[in-house]
Protein backbone atom coordinates (compact mmCIF):
# COMPACT_ATOMS: atom_id res chain seq x y z
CA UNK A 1 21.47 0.98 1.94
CA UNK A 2 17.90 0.83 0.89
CA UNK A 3 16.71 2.26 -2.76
CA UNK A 4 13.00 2.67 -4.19
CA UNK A 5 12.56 1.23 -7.65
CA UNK A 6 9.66 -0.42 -9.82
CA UNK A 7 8.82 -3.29 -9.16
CA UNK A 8 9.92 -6.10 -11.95
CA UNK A 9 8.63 -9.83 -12.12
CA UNK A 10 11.47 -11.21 -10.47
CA UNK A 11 10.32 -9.74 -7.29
CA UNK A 12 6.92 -11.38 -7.08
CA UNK A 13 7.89 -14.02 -4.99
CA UNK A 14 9.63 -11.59 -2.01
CA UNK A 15 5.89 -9.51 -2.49
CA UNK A 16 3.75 -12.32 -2.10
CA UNK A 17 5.75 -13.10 0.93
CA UNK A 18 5.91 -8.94 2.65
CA UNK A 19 2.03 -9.28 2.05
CA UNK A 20 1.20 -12.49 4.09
CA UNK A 21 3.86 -11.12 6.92
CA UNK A 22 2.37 -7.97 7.02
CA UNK A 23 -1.56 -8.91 7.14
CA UNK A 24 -0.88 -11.12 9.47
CA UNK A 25 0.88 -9.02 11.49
CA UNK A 26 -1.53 -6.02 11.18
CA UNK A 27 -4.40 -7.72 10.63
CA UNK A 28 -4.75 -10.38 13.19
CA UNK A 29 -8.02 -10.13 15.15
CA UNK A 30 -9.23 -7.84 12.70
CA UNK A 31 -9.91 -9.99 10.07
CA UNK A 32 -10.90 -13.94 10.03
CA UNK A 33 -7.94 -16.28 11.37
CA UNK A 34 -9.06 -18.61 8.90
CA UNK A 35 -8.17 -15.80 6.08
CA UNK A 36 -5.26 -15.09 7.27
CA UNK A 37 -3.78 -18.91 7.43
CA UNK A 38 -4.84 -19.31 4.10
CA UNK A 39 -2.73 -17.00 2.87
CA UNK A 40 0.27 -17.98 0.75
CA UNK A 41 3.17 -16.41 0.18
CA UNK A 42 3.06 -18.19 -3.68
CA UNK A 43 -0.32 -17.48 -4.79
CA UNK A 44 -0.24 -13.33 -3.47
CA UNK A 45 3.01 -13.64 -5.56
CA UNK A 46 1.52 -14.84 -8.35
CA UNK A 47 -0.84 -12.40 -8.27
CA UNK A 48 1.60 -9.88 -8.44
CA UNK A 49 3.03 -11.23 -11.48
CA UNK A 50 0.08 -10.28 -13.29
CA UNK A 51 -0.11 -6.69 -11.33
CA UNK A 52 3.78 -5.82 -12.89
CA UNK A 53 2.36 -7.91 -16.50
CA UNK A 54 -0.51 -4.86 -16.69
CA UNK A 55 2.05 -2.28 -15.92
CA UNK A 56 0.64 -0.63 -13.24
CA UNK A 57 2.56 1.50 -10.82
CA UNK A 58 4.70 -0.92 -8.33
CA UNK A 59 7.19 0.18 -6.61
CA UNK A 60 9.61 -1.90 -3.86
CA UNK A 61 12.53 -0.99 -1.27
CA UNK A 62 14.88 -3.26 -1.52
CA UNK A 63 17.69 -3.44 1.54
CA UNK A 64 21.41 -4.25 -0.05
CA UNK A 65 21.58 -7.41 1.97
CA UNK A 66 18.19 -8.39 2.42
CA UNK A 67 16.58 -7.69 -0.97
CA UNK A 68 12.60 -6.60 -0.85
CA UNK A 69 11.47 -5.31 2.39
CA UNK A 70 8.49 -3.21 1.55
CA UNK A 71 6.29 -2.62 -1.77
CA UNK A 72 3.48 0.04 -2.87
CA UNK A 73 1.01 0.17 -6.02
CA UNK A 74 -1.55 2.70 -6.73
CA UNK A 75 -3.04 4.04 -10.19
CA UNK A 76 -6.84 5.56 -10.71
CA UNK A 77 -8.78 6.51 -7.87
CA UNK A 78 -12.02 3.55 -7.82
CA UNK A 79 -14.05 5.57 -6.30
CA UNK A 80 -15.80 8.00 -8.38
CA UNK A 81 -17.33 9.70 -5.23
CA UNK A 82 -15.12 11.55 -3.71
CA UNK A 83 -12.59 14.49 -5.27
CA UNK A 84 -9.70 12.26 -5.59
CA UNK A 85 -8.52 11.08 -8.81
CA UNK A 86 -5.34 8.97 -7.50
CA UNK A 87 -5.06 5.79 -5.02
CA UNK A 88 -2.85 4.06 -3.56
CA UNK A 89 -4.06 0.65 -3.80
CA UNK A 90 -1.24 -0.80 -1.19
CA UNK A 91 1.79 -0.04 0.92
CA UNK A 92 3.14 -2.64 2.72
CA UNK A 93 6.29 -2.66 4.92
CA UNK A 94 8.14 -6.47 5.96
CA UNK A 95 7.51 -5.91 10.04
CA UNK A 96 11.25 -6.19 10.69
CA UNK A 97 11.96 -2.97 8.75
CA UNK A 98 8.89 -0.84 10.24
CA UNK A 99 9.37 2.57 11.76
CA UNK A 100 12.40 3.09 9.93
CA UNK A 101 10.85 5.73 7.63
CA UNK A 102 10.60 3.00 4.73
CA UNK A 103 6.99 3.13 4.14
CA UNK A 104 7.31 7.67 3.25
CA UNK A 105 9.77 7.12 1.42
CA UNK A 106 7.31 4.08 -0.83
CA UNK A 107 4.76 6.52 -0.56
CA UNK A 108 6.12 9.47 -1.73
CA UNK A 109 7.43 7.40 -4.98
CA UNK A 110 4.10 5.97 -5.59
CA UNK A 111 2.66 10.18 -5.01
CA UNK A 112 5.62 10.95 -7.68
CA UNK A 113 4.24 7.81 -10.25
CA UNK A 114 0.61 8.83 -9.81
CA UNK A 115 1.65 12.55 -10.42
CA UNK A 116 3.47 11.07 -13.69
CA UNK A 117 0.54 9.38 -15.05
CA UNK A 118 -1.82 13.00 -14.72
CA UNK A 119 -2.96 12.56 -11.14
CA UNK A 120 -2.97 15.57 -8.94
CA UNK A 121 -4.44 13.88 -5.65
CA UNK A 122 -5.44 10.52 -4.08
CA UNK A 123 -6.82 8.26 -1.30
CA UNK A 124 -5.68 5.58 0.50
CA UNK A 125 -8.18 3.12 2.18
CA UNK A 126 -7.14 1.33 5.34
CA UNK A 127 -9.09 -0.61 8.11
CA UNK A 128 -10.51 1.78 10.93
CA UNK A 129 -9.28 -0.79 13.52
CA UNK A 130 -5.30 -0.30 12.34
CA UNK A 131 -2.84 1.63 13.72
CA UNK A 132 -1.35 2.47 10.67
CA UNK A 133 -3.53 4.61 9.86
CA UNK A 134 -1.85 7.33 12.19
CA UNK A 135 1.21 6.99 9.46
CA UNK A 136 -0.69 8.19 7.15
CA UNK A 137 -2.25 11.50 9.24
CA UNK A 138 1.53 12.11 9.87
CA UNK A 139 2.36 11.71 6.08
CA UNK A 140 -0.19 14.85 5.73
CA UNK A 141 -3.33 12.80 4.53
CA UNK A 142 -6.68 13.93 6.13
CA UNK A 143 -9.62 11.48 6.85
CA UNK A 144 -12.46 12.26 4.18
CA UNK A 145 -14.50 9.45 4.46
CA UNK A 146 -15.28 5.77 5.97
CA UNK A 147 -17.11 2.77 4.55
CA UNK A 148 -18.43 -0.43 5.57
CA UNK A 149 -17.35 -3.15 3.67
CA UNK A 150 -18.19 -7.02 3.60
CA UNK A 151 -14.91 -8.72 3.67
CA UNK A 152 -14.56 -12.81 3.82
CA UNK A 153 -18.16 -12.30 5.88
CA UNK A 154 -17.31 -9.90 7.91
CA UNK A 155 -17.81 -6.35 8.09
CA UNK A 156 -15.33 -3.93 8.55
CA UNK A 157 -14.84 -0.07 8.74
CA UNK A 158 -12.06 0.76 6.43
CA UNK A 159 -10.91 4.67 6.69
CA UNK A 160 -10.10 6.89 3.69
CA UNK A 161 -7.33 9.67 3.89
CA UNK A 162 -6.86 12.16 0.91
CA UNK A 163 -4.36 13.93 -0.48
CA UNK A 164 -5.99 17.18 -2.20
CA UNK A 165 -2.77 18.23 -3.77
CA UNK A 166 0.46 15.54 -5.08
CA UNK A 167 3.29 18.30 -5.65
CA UNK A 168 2.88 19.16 -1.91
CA UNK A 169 3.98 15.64 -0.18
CA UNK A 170 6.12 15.21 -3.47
CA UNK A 171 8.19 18.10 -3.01
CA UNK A 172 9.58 17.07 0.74
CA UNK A 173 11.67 14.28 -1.13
């Protein structure tokens, strides 16, 4: 059985490690090797201590029997140029557990916490090059926009997708 709850401190550790899995797995030849090895499962979880320590929205599936398996954050949109004043930040599924309809389920709770905190629609960014981004044109978002960014010297295309309207995506719970 696998529930969607906020994330609490304890779970840093399991977050840290669903975040090196998954960029490597999603990310390899689109982004440095030598980022990617760096990567540790400690230090992205002690990052995520002091995400959960500012209280913003976190949310994890955790399996019965194999604990954390997939996490989400979002809050303010951070860009102030397009119409969207939510974002998901990050959605992240362990690659053992993907396809399994894990990741809607983590983003419709983080649509439900950024409706809670006043937000009627958001963005999500994601690299041009990744196939995920098809999940989210299933989950209803529509590509508004694309930027270059400099990443760890080099440049990638990430894609946006919007959501004009939160109660819509929220309501097919």
């Amino acid at each position: 059985m696998i529930r969607i709850r906020a994330a609490k401190r304890g779970d840093t550790k399991a977050i840290g490690r669903i975040q090196v899995e998954t960029w490597r797995d999603a990310y390899a030849g689109l982004l440095p090797d030598k980022v990617l090895l760096r990567m540790s499962a400690e230090i992205e979880g002690g990052r995520w201590v002091r995400v959960i320590e500012r209280r913003e929205s976190v949310v994890v599936a955790e399996d019965s029997k194999a604990g954390v398996i997939g996490f989400g954050s979002g809050g303010p949109s951070r860009v102030r140029q397009l119409p969207y004043n939510g974002e998901v930040y990050t959605l992240y599924v362990a690659p053992g557990y993907q396809g399994k309809g894990i990741g809607r389920r983590l983003l419709r709770a983080l649509f439900v916490e950024l409706e809670l905190a006043g937000h009627k629609s958001a963005l999500i960014w994601v690299l041009k090059a990744n196939q995920s981004r098809f999940f989210y044109e299933a989950m209803g978002g529509r590509h508004v926009a694309d930027r270059d960014e400099r990443l760890w010297g080099t440049v990638v295309t990430e894609a946006a997708y919007g959501w004009d309207d939160l109660a819509v995506p929220c309501s097919r719970r």
